[in-house]
C-alpha atoms as a PDB file:
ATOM      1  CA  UNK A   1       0.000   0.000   0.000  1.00  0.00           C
ATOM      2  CA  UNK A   2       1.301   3.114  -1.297  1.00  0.00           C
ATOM      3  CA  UNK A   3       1.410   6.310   1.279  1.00  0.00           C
ATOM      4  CA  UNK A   4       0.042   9.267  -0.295  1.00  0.00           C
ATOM      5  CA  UNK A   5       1.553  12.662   0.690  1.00  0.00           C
ATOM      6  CA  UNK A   6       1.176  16.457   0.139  1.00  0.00           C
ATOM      7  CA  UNK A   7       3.218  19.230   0.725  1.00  0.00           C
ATOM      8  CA  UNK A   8       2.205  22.193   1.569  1.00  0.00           C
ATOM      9  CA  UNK A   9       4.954  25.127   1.527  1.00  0.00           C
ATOM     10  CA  UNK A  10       4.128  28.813   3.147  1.00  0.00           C
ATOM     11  CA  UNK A  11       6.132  31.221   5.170  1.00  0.00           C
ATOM     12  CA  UNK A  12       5.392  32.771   7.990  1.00  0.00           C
ATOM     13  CA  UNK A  13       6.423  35.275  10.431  1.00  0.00           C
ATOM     14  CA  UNK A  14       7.604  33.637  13.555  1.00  0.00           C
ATOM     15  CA  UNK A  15       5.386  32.872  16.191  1.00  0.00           C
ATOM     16  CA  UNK A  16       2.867  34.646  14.202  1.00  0.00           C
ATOM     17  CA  UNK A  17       1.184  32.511  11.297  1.00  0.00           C
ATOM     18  CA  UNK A  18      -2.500  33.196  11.288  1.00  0.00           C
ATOM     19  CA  UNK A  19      -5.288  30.939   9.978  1.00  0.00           C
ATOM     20  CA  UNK A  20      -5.952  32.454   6.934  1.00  0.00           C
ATOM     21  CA  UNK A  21      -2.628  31.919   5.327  1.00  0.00           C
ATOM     22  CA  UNK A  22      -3.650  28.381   5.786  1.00  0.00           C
ATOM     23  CA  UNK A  23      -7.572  27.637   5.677  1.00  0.00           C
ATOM     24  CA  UNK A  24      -8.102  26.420   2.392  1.00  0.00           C
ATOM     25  CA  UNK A  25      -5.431  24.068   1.982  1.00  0.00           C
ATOM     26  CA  UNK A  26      -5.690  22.641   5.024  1.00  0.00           C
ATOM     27  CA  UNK A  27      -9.616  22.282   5.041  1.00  0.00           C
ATOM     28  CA  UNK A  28      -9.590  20.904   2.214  1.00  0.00           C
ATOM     29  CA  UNK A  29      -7.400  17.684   3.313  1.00  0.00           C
ATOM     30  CA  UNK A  30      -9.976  17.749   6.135  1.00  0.00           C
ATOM     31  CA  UNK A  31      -7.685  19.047   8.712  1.00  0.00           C
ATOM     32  CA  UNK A  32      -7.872  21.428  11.631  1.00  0.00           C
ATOM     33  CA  UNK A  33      -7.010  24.752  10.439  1.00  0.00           C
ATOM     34  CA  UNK A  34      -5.953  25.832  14.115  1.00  0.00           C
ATOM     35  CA  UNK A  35      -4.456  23.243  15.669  1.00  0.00           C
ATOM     36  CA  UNK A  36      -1.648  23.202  12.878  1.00  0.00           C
ATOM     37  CA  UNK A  37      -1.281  26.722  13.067  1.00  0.00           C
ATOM     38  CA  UNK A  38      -0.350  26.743  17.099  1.00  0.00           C
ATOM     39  CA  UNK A  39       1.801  24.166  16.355  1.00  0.00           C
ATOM     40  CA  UNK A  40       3.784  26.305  13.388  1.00  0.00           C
ATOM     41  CA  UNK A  41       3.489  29.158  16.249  1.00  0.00           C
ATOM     42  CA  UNK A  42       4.776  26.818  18.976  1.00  0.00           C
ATOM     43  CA  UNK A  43       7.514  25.785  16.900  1.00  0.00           C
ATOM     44  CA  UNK A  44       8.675  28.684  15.249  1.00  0.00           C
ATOM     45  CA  UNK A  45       8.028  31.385  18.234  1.00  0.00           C
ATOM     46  CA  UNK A  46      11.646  31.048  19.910  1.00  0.00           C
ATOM     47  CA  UNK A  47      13.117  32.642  16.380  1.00  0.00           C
ATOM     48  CA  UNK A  48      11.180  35.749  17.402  1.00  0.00           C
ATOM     49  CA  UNK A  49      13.760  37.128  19.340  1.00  0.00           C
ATOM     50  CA  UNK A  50      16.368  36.857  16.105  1.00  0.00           C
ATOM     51  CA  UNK A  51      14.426  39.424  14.134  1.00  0.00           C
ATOM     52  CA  UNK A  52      13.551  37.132  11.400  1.00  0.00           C
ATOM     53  CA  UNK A  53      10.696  38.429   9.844  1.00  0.00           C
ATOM     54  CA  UNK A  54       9.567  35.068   8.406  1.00  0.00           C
ATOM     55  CA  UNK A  55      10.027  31.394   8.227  1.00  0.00           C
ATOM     56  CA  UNK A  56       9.867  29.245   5.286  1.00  0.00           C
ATOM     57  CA  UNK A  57       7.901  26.237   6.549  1.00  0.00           C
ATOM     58  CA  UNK A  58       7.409  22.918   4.557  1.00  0.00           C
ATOM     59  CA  UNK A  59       3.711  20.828   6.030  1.00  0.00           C
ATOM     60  CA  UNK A  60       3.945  16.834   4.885  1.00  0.00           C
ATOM     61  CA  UNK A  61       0.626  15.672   5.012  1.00  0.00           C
ATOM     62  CA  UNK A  62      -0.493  12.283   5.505  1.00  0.00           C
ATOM     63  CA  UNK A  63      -3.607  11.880   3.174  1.00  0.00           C
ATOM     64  CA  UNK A  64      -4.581   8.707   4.713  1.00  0.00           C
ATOM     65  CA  UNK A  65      -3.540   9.440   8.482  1.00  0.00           C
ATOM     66  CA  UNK A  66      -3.904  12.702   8.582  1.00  0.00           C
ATOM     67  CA  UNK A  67      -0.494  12.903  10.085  1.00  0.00           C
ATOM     68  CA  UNK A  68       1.815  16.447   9.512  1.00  0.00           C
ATOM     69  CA  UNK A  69       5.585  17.057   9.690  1.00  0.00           C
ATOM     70  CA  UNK A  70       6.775  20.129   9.798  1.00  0.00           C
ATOM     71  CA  UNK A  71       9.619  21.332   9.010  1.00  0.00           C
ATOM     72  CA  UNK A  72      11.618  24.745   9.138  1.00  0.00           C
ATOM     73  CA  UNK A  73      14.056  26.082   6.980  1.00  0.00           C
ATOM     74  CA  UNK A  74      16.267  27.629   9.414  1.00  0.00           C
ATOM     75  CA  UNK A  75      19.126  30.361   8.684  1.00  0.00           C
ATOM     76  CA  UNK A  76      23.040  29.147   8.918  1.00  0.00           C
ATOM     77  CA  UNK A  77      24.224  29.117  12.381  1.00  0.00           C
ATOM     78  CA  UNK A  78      26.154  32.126  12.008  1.00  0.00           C
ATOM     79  CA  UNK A  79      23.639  34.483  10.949  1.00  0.00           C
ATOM     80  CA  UNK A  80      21.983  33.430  14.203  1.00  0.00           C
ATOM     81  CA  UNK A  81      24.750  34.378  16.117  1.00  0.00           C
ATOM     82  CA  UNK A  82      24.895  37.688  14.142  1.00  0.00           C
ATOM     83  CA  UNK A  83      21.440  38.642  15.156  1.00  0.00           C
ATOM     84  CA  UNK A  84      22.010  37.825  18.479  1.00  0.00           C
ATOM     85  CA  UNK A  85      24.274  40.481  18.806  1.00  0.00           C
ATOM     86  CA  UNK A  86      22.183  42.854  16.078  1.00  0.00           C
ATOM     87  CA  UNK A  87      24.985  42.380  13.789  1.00  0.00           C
ATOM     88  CA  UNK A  88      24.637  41.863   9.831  1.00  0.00           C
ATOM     89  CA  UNK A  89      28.033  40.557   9.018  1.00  0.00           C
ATOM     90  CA  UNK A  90      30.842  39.145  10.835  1.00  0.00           C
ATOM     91  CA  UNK A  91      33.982  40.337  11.397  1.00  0.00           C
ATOM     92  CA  UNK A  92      36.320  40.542   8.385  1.00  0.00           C
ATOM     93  CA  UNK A  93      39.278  39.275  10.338  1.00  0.00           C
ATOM     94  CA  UNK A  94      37.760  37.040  13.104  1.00  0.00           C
ATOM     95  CA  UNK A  95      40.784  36.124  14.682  1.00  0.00           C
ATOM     96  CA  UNK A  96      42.121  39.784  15.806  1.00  0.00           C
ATOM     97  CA  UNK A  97      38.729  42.017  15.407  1.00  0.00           C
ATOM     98  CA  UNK A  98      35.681  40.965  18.283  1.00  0.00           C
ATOM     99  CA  UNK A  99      32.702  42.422  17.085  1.00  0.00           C
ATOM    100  CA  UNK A 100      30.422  40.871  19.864  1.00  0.00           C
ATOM    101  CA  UNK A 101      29.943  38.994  23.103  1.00  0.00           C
ATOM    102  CA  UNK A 102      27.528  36.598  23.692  1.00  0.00           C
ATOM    103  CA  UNK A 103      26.214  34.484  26.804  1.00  0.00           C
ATOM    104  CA  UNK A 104      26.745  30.335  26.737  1.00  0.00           C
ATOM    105  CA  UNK A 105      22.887  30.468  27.415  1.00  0.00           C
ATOM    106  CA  UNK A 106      22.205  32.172  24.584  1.00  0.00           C
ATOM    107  CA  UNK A 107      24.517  30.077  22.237  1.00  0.00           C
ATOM    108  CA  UNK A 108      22.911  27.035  23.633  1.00  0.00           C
ATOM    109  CA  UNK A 109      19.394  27.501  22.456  1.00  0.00           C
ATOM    110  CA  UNK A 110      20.756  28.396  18.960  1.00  0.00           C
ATOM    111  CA  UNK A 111      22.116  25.035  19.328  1.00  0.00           C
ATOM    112  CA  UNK A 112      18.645  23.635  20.109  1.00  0.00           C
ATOM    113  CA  UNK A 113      16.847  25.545  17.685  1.00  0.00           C
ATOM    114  CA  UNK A 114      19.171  24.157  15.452  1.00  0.00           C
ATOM    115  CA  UNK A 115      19.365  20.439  16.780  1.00  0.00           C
ATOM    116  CA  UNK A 116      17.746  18.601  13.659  1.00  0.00           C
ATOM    117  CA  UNK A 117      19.906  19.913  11.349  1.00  0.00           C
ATOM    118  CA  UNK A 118      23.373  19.812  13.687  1.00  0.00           C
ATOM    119  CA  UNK A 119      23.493  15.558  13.365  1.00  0.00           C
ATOM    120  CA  UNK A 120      25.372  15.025  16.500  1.00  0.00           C
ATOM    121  CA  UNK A 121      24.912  12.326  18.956  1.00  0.00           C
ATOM    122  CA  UNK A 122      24.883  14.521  22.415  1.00  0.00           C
ATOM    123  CA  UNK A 123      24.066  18.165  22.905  1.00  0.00           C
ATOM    124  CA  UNK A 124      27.616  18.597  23.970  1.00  0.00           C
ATOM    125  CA  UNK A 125      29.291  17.776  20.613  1.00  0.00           C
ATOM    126  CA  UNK A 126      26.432  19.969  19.097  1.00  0.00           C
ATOM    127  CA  UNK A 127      26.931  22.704  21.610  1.00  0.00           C
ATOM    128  CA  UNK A 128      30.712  23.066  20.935  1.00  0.00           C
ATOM    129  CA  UNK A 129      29.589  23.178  16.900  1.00  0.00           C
ATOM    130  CA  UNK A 130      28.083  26.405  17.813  1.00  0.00           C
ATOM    131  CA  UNK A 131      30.823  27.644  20.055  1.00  0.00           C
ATOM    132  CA  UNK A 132      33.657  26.933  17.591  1.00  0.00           C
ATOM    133  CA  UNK A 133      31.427  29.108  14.880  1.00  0.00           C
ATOM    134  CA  UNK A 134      31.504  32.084  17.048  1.00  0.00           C
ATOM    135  CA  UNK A 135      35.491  32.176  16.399  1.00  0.00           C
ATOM    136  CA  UNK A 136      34.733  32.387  12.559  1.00  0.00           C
ATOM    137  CA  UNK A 137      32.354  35.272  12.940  1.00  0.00           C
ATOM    138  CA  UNK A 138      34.162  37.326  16.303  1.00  0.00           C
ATOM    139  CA  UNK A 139      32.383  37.046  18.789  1.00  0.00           C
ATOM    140  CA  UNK A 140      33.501  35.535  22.184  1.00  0.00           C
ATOM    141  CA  UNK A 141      31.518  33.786  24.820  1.00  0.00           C
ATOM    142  CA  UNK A 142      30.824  35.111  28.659  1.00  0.00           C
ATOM    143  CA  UNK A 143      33.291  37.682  27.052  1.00  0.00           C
ATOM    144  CA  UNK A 144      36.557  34.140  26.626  1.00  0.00           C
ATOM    145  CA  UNK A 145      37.898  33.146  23.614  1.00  0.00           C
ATOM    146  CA  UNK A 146      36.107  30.170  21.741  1.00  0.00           C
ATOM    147  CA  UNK A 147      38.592  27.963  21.936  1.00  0.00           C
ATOM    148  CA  UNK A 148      38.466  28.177  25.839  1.00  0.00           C
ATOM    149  CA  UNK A 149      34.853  27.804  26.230  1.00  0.00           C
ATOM    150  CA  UNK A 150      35.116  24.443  24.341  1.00  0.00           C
ATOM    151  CA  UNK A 151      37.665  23.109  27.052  1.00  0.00           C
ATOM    152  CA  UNK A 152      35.526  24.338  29.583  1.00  0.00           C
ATOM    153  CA  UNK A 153      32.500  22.292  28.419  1.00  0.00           C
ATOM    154  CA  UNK A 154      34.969  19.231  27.842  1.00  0.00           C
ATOM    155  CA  UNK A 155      35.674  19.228  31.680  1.00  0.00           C
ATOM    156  CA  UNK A 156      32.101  19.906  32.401  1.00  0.00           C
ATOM    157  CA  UNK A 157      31.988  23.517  33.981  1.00  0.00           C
ATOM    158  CA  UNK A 158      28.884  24.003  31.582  1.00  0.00           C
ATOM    159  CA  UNK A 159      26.626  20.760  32.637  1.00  0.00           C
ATOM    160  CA  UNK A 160      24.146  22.465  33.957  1.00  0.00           C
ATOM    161  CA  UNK A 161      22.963  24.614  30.448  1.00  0.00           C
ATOM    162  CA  UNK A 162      23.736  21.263  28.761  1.00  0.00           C
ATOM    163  CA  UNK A 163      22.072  18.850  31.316  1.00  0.00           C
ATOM    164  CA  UNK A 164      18.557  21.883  30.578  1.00  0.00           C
ATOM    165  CA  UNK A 165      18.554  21.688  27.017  1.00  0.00           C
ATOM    166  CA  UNK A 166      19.368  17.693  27.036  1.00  0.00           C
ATOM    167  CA  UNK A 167      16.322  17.305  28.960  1.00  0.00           C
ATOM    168  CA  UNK A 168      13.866  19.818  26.887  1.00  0.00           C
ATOM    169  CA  UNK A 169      14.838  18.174  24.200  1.00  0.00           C
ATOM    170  CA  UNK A 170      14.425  14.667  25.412  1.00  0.00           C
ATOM    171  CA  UNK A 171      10.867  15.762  26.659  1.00  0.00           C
ATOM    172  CA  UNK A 172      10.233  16.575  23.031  1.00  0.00           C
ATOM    173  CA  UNK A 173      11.032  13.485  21.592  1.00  0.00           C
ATOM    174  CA  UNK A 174      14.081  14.775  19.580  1.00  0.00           C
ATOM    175  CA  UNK A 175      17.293  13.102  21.708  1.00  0.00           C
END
């Protein structure tokens, strides 16, 4: 038995897709208009604080379950640590030019906003992903170097912000 699927794609500003942007493609697979769109909102309301003014988001519909996936297309990484400082670009010479600071906190929920997409096995590895991309852009970390933060979370001074986010995602289904 073949699964038939559609795909429905839309963007949306985060944490603020309305109904309408949705109602007729969605009723007409027989599906509830507003329960998808507080889950888009759910999902996509954390990237509020980045400035992104929208969200391209990709629905999979189920035609026989009625099941939906959704996905985000998120930016890189680094342009979320750019907007987390209210920068546009990153420094031209990275290594000798800091054009920012920002707090392990803050660089561990880009990591779980990004999660899916990072492919690593523990929010550690993914965690120090992030870190080490703050060195290519200039910015430093609880106002260290990079390179230091990573050996900090290698001999665990950062368990706590990893042991949080291990467990929100775990209550999500997504470690």
């Amino acid at each position: 038995m073949s699964v038939s699927k559609k795909v429905i794609r839309t963007s949306v500003i985060p944490g603020k897709a309305n109904p309408q942007q949705l109602s007729q493609q969605l009723s007409q697979l027989g599906l509830d208009v507003n329960k998808v769109v507080n889950v888009i909102n759910e999902k996509t309301k954390i990237l509020a604080s980045y400035g992104l003014k929208n969200v391209s988001v990709e629905l999979e519909v189920d035609l026989d379950t009625k099941e939906i996936d959704i996905k985000l297309e998120l930016p890189a990484i680094s342009e979320l640590i750019l907007r987390a400082i209210g920068r546009e670009e990153g420094s031209h010479k990275s290594i000798n030019e800091i054009i920012g600071d920002l707090d392990l906190e803050k660089l561990a929920e880009i990591t779980y906003i990004k999660w899916d997409e990072l492919k690593c096995r523990n929010f550690k590895a993914a965690l120090k992903q992030v870190v080490s991309t703050c060195r290519s852009v200039g910015v430093t970390i609880n106002g260290k170097d990079p390179r230091e933060v990573i050996k900090e979370i290698d001999n665990g001074l950062h368990s706590d912000i990893i042991s949080k986010y291990e467990e929100k995602l775990r209550s999500e289904g997504r470690l």
